[in-house]
PDB file of N, CA and C in Angstrom:
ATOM      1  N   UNK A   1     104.408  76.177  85.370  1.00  0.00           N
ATOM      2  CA  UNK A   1     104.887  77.385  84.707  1.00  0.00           C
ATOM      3  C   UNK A   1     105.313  78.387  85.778  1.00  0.00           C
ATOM      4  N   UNK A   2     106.464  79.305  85.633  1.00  0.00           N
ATOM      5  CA  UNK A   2     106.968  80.136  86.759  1.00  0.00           C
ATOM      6  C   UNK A   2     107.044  81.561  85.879  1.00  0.00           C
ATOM      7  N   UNK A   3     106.533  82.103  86.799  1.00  0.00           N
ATOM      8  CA  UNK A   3     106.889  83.811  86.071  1.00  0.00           C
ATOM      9  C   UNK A   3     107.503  84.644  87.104  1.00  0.00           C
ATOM     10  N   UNK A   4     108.297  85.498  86.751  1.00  0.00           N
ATOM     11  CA  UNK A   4     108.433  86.829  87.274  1.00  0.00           C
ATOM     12  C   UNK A   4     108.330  88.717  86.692  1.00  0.00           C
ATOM     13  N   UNK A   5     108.030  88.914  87.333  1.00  0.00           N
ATOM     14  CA  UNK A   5     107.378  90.179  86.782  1.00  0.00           C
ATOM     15  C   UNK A   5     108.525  91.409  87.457  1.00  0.00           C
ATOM     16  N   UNK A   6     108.539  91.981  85.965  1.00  0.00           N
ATOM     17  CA  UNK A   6     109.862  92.477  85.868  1.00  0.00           C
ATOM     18  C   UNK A   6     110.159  93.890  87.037  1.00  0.00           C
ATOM     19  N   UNK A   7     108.591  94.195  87.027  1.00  0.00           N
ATOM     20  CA  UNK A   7     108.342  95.354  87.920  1.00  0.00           C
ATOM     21  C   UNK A   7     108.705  95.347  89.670  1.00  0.00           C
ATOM     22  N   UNK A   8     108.800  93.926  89.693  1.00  0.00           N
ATOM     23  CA  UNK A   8     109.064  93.292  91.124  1.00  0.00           C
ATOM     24  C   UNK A   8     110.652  93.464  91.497  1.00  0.00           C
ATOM     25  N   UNK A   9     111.066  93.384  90.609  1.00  0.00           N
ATOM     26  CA  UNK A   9     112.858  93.552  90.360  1.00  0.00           C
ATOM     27  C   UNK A   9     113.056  94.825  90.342  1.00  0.00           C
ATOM     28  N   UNK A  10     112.060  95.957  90.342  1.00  0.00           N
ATOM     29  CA  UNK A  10     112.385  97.202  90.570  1.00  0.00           C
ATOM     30  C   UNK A  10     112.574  98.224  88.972  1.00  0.00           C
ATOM     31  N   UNK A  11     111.739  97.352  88.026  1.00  0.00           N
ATOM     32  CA  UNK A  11     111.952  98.566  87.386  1.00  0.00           C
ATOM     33  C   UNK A  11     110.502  98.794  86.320  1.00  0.00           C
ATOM     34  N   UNK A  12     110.488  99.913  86.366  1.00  0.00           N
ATOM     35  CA  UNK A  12     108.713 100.393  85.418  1.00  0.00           C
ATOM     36  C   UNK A  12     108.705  99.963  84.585  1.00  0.00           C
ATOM     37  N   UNK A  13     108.549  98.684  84.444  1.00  0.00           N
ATOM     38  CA  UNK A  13     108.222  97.782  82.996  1.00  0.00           C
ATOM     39  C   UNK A  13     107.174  96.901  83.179  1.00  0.00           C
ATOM     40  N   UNK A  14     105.950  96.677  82.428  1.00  0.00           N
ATOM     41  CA  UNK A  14     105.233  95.462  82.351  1.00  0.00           C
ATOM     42  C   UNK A  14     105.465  94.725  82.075  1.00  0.00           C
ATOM     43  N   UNK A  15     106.876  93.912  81.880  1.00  0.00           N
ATOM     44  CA  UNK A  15     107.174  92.811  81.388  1.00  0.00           C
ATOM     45  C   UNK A  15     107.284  91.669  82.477  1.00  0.00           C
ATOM     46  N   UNK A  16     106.255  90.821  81.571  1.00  0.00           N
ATOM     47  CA  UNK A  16     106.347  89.610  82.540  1.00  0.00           C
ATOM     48  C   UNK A  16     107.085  87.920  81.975  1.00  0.00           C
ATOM     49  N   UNK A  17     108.103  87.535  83.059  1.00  0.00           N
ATOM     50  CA  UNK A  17     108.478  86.822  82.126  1.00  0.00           C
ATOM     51  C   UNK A  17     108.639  85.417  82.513  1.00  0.00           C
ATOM     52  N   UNK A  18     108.093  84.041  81.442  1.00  0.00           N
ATOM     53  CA  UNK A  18     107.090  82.710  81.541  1.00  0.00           C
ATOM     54  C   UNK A  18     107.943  82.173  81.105  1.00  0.00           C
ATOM     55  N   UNK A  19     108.457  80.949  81.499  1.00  0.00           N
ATOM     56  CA  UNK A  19     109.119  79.706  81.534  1.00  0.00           C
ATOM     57  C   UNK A  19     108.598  78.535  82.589  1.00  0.00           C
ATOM     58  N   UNK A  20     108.713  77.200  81.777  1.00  0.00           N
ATOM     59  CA  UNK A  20     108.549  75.972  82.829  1.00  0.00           C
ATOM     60  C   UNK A  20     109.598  75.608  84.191  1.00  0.00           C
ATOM     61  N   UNK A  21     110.947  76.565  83.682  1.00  0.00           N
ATOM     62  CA  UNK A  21     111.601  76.017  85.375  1.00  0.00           C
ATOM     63  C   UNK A  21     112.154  77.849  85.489  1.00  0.00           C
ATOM     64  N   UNK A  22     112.636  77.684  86.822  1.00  0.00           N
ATOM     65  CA  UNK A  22     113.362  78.896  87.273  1.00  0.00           C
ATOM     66  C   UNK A  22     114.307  79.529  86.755  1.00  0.00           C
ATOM     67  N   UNK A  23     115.460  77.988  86.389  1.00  0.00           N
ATOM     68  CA  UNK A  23     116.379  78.302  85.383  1.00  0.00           C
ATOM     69  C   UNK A  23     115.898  79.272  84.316  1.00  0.00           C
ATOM     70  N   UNK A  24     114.882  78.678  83.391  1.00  0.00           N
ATOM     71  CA  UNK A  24     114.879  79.212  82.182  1.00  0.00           C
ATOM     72  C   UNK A  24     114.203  81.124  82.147  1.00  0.00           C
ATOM     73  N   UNK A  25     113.373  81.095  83.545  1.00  0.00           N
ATOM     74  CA  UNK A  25     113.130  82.304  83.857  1.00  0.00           C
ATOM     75  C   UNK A  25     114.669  83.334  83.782  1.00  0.00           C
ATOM     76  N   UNK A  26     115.219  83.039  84.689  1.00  0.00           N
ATOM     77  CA  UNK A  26     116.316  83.522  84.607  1.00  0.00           C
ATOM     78  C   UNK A  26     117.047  83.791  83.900  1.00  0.00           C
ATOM     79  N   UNK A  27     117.140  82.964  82.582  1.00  0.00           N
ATOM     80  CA  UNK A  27     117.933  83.035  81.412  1.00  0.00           C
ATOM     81  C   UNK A  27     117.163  84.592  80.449  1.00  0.00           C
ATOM     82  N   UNK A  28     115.513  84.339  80.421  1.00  0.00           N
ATOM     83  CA  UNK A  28     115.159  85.035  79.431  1.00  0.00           C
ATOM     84  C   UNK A  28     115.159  86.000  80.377  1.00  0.00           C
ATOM     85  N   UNK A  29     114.882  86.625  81.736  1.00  0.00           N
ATOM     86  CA  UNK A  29     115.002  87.826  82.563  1.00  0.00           C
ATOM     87  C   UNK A  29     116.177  88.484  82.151  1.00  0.00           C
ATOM     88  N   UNK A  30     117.434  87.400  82.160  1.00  0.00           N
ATOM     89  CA  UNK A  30     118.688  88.385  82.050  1.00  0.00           C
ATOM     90  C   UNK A  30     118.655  88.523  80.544  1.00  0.00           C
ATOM     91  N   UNK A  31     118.416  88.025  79.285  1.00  0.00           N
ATOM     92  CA  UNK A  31     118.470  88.697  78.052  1.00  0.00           C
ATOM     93  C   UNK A  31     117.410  89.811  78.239  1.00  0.00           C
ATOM     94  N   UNK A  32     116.329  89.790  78.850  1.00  0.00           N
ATOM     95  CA  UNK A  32     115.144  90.918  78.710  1.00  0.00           C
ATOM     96  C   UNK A  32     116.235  92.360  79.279  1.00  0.00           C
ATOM     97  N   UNK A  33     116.667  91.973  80.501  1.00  0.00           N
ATOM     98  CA  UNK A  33     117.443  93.228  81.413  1.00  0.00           C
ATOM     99  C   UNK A  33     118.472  93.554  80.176  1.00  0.00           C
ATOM    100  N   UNK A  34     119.212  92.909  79.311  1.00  0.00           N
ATOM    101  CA  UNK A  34     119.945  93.316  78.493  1.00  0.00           C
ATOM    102  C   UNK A  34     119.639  94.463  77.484  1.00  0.00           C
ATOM    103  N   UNK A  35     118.616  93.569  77.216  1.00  0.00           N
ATOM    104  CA  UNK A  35     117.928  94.215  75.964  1.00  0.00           C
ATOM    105  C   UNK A  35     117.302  95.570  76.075  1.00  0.00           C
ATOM    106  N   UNK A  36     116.405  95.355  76.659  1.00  0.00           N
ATOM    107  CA  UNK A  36     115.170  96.410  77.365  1.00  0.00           C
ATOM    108  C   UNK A  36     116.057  97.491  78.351  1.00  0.00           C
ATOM    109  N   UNK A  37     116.552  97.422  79.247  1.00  0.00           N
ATOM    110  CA  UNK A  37     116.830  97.716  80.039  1.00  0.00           C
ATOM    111  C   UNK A  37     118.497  97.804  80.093  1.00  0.00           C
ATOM    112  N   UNK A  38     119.668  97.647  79.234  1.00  0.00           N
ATOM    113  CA  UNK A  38     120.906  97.785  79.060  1.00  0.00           C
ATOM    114  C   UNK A  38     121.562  97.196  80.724  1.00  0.00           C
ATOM    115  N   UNK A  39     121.014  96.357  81.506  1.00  0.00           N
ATOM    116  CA  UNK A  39     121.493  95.742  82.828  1.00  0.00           C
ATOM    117  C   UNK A  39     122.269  94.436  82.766  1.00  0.00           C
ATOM    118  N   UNK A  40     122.955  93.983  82.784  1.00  0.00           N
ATOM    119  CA  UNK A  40     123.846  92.818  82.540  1.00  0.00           C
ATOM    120  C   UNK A  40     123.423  91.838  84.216  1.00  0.00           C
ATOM    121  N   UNK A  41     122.708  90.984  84.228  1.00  0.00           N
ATOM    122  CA  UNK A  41     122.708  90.309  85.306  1.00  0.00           C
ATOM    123  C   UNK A  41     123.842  89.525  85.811  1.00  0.00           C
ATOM    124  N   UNK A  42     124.113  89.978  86.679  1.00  0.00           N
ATOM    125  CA  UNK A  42     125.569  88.804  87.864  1.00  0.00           C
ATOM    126  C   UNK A  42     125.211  87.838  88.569  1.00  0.00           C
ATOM    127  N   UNK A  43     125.980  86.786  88.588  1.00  0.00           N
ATOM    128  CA  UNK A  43     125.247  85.614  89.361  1.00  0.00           C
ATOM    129  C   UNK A  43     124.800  86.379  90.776  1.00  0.00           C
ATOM    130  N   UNK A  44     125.395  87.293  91.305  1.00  0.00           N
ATOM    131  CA  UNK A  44     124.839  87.846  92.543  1.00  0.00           C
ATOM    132  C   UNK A  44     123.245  88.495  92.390  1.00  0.00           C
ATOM    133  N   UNK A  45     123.201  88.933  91.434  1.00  0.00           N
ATOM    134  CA  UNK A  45     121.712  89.699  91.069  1.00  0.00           C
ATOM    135  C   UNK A  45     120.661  88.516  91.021  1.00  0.00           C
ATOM    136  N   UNK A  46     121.444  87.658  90.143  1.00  0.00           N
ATOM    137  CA  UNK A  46     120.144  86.027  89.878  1.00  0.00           C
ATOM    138  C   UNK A  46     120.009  85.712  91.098  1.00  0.00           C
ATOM    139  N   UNK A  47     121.227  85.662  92.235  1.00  0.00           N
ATOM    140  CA  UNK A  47     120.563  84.684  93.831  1.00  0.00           C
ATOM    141  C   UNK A  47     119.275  85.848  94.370  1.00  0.00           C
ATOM    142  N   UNK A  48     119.253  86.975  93.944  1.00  0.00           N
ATOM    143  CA  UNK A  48     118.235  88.488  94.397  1.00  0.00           C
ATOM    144  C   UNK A  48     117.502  88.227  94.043  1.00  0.00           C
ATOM    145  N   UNK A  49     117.411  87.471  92.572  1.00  0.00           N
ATOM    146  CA  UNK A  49     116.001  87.892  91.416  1.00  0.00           C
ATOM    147  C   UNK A  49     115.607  86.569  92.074  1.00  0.00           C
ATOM    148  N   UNK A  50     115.750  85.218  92.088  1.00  0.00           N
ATOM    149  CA  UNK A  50     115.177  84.209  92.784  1.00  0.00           C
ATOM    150  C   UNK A  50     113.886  83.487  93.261  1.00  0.00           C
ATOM    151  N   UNK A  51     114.079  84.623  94.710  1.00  0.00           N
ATOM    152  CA  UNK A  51     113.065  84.539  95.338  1.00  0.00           C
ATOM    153  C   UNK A  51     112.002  85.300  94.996  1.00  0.00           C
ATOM    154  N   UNK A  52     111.987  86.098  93.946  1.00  0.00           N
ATOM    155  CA  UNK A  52     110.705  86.706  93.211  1.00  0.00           C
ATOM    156  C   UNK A  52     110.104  86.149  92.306  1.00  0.00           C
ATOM    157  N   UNK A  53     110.648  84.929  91.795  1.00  0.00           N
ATOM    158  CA  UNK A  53     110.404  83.976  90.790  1.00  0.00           C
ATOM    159  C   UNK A  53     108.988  83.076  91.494  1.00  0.00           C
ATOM    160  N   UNK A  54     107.904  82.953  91.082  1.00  0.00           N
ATOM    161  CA  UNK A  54     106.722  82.276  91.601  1.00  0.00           C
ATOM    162  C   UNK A  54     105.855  81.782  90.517  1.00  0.00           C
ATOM    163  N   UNK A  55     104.995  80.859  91.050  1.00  0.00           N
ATOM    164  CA  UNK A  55     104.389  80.354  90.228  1.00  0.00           C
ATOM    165  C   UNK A  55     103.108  80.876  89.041  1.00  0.00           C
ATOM    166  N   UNK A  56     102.850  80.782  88.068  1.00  0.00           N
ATOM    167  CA  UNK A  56     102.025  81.828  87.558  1.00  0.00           C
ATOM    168  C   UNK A  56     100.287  81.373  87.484  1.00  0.00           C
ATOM    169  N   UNK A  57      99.535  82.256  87.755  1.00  0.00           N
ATOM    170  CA  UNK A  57      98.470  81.942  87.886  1.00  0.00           C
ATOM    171  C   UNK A  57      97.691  81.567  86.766  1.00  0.00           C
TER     172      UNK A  57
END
């Protein structure tokens, strides 16, 4: 399972967000940034968000 935590990406949210691969992190991060947060992710932002992507405890 991989999470990233949305607060790590720089913004005051507790949202943490759980998927089995990176891909799918990424997918629901950028609908969350949509939603929540009105941010449209660019493939340039996903190679950023990435390496914050880790495994969840």
């Amino acid at each position: 399972m991989k999470e990233l935590h949305c607060k790590d990406v720089g913004f005051d949210c507790p949202g943490i967000i759980k998927a089995e691969s990176e891909s799918e992190v990424l997918q629901l991060a950028a609908k969350h940034a949509q939603e929540a947060h009105q941010v449209t992710v660019t493939p340039e932002m996903a190679e950023q968000i990435k390496p914050l992507i880790h495994e969840a405890v």
